[in-house]
N, C-alpha and C. Protein backbone atom coordinates (compact mmCIF):
# COMPACT_ATOMS: atom_id res chain seq x y z
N UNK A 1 20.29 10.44 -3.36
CA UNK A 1 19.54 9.78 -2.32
C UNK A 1 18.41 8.98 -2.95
N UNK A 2 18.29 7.89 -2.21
CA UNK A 2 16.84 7.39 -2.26
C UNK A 2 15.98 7.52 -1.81
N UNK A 3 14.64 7.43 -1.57
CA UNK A 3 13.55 7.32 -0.75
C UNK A 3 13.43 5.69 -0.87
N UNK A 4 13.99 4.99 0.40
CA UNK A 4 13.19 4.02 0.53
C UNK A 4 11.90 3.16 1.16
N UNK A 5 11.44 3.73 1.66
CA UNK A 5 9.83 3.59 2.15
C UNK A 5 8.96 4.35 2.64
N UNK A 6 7.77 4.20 2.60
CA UNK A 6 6.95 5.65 3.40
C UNK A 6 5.79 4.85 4.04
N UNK A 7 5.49 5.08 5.77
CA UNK A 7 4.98 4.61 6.82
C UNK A 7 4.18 5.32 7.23
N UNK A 8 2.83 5.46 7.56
CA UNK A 8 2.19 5.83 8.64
C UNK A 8 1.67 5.25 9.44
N UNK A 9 0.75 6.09 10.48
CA UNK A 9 0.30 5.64 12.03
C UNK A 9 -0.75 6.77 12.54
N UNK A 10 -1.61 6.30 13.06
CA UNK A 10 -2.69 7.07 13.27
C UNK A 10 -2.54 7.05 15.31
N UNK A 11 -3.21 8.18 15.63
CA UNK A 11 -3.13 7.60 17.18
C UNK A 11 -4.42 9.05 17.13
N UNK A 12 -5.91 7.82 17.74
CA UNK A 12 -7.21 8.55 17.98
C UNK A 12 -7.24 9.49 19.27
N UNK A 13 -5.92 9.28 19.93
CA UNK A 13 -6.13 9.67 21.19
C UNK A 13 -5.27 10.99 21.00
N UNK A 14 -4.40 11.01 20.64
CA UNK A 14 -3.37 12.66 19.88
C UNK A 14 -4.09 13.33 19.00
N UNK A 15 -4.81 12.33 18.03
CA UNK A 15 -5.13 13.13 16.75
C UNK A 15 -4.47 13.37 16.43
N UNK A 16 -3.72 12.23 15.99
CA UNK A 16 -1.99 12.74 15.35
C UNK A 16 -2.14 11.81 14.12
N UNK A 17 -1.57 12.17 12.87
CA UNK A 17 -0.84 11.13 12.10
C UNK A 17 0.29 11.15 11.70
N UNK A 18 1.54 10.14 11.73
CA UNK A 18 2.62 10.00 11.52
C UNK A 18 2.87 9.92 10.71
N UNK A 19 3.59 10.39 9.60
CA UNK A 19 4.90 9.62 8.10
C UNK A 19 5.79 9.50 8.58
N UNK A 20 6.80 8.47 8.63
CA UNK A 20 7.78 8.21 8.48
C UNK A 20 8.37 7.72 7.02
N UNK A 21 9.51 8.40 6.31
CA UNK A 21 10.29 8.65 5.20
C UNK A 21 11.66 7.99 5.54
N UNK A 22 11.80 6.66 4.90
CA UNK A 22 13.08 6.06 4.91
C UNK A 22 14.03 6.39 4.19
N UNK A 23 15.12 6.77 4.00
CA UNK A 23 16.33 7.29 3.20
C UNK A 23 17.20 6.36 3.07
N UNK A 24 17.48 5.87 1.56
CA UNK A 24 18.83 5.53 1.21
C UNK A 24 19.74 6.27 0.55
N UNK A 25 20.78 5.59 -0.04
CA UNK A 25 21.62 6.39 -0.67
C UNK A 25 21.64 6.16 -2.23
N UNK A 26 22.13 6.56 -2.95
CA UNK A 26 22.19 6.52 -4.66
C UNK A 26 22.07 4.78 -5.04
N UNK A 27 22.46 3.78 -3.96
CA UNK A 27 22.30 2.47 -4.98
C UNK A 27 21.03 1.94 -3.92
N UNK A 28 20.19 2.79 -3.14
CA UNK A 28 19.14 2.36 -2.76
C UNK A 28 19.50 1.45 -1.30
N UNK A 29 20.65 1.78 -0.56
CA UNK A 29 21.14 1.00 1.04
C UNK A 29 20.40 2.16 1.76
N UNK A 30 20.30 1.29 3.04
CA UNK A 30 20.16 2.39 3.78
C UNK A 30 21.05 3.41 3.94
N UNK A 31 20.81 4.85 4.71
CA UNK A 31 21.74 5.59 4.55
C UNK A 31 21.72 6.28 6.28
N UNK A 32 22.81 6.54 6.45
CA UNK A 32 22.71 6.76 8.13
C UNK A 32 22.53 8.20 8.35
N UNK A 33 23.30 9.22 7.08
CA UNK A 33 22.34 10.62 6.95
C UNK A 33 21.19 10.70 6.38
N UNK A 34 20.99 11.63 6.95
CA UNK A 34 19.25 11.83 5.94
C UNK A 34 20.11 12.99 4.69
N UNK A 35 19.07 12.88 3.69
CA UNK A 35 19.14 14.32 2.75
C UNK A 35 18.52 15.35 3.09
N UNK A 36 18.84 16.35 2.02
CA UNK A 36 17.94 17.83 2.17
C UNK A 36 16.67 17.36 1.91
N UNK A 37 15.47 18.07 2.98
CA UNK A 37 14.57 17.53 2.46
C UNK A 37 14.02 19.42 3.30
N UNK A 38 12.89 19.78 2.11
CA UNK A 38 11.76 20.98 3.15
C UNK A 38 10.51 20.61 3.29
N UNK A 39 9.76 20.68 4.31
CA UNK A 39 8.47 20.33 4.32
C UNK A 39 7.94 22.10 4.29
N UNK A 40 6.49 22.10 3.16
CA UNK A 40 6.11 23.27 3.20
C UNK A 40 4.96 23.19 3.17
N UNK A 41 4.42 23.71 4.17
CA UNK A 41 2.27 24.03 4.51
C UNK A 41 1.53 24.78 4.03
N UNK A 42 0.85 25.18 3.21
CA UNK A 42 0.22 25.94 2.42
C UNK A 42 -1.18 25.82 3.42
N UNK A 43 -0.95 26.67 4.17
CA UNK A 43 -2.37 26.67 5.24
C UNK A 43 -3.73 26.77 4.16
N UNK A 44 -3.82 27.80 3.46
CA UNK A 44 -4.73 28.25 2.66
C UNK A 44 -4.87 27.49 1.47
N UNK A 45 -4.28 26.35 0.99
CA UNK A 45 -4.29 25.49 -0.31
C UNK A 45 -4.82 23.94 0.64
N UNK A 46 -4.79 23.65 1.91
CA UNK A 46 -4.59 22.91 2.75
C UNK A 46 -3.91 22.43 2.02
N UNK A 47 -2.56 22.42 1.86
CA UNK A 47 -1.79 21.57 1.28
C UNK A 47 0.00 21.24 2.25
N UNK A 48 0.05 19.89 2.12
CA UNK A 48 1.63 20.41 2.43
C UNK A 48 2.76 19.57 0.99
N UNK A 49 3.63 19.83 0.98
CA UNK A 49 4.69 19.86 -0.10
C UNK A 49 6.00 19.20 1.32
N UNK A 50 6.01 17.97 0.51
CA UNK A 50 7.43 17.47 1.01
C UNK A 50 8.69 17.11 0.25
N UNK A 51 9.73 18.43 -0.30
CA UNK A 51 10.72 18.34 -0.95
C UNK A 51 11.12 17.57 -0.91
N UNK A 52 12.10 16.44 -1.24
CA UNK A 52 13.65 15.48 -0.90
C UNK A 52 14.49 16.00 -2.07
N UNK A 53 14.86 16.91 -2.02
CA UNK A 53 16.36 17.10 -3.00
C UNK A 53 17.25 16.54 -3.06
N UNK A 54 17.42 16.06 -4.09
CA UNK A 54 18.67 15.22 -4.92
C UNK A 54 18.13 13.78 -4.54
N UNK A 55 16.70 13.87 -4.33
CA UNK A 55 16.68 12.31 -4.41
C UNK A 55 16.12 12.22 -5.94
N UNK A 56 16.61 11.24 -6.47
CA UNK A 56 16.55 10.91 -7.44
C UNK A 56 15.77 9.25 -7.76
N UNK A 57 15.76 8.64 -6.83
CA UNK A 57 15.15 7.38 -6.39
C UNK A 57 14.47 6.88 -6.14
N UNK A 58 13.37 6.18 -6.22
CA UNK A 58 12.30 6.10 -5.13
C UNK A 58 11.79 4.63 -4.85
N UNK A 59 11.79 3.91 -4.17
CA UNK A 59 11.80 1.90 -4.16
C UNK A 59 9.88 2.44 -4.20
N UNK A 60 9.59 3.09 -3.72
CA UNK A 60 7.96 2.80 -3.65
C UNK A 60 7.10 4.12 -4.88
N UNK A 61 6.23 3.62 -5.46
CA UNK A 61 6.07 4.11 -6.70
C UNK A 61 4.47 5.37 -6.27
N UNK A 62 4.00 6.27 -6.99
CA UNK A 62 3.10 6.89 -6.58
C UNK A 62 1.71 6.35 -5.95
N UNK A 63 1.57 5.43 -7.20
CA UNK A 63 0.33 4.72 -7.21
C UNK A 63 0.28 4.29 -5.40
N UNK A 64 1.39 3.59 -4.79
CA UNK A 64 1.30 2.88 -3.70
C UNK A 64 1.41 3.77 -2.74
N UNK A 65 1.77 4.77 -2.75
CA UNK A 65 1.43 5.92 -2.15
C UNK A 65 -0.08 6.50 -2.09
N UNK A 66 -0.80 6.83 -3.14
CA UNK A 66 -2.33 7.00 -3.21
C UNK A 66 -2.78 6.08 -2.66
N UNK A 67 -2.76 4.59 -2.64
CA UNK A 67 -3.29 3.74 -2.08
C UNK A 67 -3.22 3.67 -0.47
N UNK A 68 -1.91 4.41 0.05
CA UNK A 68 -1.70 4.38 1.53
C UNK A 68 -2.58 5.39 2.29
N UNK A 69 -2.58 6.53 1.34
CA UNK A 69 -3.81 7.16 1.73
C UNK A 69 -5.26 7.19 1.61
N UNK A 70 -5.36 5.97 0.92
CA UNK A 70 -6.87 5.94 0.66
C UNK A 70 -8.12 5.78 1.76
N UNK A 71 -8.89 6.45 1.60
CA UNK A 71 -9.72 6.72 3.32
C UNK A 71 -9.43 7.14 4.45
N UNK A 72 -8.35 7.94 3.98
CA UNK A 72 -7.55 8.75 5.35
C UNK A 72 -8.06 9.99 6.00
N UNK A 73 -8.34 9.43 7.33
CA UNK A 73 -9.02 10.46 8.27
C UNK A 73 -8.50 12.12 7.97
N UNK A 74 -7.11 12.42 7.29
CA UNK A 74 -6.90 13.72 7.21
C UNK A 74 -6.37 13.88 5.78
N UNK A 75 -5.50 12.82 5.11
CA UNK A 75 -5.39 13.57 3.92
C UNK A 75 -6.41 13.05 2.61
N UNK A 76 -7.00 13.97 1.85
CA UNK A 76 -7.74 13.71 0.65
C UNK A 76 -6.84 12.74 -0.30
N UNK A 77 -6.17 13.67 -0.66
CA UNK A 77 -5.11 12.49 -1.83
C UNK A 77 -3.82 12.74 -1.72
N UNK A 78 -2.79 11.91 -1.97
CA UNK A 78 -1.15 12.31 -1.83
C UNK A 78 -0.55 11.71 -3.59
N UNK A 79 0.00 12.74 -3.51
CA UNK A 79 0.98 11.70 -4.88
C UNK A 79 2.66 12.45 -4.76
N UNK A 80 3.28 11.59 -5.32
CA UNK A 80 4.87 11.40 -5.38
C UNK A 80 5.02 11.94 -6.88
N UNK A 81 6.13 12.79 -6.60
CA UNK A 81 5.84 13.66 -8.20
C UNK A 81 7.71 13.36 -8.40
N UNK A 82 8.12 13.51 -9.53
CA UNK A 82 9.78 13.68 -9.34
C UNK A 82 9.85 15.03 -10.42
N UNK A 83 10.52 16.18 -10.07
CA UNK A 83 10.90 17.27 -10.36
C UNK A 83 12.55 16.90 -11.20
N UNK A 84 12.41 16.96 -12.87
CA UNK A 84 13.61 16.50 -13.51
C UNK A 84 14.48 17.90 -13.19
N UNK A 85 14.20 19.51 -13.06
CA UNK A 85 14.91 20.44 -13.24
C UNK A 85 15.71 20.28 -11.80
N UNK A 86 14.63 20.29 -10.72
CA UNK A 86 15.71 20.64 -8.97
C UNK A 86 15.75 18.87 -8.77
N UNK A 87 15.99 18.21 -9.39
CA UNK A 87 16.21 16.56 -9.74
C UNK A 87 16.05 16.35 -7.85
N UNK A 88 14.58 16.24 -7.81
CA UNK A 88 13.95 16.35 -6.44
C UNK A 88 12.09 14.94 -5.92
N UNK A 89 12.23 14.71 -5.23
CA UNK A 89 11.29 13.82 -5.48
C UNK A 89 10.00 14.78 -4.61
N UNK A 90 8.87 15.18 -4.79
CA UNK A 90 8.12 15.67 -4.05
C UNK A 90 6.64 14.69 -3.55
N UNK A 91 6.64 14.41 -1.99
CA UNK A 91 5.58 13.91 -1.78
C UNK A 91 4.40 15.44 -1.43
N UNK A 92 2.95 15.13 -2.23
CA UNK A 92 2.38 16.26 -2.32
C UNK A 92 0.84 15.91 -1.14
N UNK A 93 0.57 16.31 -0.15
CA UNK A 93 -0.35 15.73 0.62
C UNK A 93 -1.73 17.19 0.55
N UNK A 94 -2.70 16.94 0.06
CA UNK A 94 -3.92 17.28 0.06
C UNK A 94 -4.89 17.10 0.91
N UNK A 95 -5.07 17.67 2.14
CA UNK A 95 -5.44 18.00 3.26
C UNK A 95 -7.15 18.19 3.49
N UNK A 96 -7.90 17.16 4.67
CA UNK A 96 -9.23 17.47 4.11
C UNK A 96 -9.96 18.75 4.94
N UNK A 97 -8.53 19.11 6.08
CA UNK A 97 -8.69 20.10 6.99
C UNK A 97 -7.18 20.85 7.64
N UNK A 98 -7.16 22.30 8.30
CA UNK A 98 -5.84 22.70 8.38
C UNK A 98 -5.85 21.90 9.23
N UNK A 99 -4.54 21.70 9.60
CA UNK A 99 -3.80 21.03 10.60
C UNK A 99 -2.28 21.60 10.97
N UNK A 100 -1.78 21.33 12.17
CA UNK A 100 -0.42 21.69 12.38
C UNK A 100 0.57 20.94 11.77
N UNK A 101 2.09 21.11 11.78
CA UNK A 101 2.87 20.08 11.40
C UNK A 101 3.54 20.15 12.74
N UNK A 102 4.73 19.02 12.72
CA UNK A 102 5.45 18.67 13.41
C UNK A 102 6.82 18.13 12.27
N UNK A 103 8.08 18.46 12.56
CA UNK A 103 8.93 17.81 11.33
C UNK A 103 10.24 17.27 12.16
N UNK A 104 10.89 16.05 11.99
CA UNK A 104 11.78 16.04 12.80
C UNK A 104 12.24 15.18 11.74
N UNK A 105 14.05 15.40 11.48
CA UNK A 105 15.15 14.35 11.21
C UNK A 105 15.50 13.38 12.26
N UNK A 106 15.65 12.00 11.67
CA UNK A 106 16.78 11.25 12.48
C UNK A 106 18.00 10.58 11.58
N UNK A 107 19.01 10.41 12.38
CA UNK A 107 19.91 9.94 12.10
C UNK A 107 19.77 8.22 11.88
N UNK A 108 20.22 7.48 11.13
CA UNK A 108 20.40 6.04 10.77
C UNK A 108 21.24 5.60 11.93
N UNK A 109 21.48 3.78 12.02
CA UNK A 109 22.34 3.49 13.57
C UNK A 109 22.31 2.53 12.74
N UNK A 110 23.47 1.49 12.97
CA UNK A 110 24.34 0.18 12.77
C UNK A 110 24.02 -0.21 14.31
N UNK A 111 23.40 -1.59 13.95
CA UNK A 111 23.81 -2.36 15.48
C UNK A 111 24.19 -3.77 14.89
N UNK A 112 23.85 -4.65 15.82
CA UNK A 112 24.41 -6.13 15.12
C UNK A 112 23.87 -6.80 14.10
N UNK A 113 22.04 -6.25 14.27
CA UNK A 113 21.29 -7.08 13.33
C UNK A 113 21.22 -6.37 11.94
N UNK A 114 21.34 -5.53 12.14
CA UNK A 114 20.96 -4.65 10.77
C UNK A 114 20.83 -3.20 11.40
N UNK A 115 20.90 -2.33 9.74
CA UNK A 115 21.09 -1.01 9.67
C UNK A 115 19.89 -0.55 9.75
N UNK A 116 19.69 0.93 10.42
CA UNK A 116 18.10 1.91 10.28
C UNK A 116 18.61 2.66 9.74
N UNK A 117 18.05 3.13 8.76
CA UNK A 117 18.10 4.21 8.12
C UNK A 117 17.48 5.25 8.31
N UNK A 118 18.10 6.56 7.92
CA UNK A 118 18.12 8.32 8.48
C UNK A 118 16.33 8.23 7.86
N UNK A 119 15.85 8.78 9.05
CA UNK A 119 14.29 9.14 8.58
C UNK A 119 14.21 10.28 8.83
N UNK A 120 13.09 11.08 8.18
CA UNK A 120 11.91 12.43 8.03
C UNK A 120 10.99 11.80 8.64
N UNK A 121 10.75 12.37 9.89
CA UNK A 121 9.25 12.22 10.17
C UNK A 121 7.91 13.26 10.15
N UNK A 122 7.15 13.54 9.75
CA UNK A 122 6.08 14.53 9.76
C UNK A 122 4.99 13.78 10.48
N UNK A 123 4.65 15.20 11.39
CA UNK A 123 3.31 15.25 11.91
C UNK A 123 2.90 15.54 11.54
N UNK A 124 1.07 15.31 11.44
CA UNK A 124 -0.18 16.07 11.18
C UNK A 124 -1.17 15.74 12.66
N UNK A 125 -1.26 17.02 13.08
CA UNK A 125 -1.90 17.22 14.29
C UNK A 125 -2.92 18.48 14.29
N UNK A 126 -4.14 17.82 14.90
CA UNK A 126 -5.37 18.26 14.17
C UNK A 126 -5.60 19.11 15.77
């Protein structure tokens, strides 16, 4: 798998923030499944850990990741790590307070104009 993009969205009125995690496949297309992916919360580290196993890929690099979070109302710092042993890409989010999650898969869709690709979405809801 690939990871091909990573999105957020703030909404002052939820106190929510969104990721959205784009998925391709090994030559970097979109992909209409998602992969294995675990999201894990370390209430007490405020930390959360976002597995993608067997991605091996990634179109967007750490650095641009730290930068997406820079001055972010909830996370301190994030970085994109790649794990060579569980050949796994981990986004690592450093939390400036607990918060809940929310985790949902979607499936990718073909229509006329173009393909969406299978997303991970995570909440952070304060």
């Amino acid at each position: 798998m690939t990871l091909l993009d990573m999105r957020r969205s703030y909404s002052a009125k939820l106190k929510t923030e969104r990721l959205i995690l784009d998925w391709g496949d090994s030559v970097a297309a979109a992909s209409l499944q998602s992969g294995y992916s675990q999201v894990e919360y370390q209430k007490q580290n405020q930390r959360v850990i976002i597995s993608l196993a067997q991605t091996l890929n990634s179109k967007i690099e750490s650095q641009q990741i730290s930068e997406k979070f820079k001055n972010d109302l909830y996370v301190k710092s994030a970085q994109l790590e790649f794990d060579p042993i569980s050949q796994s890409q981990n986004l690592v989010l450093q939390l400036r307070k607990p918060m809940k999650l929310r985790v949902a898969n979607y499936s990718g869709q073909i229509n006329q104009q173009n393909k969406t690709p299978a997303r991970l979405v995570v909440d952070l809801v304060e």
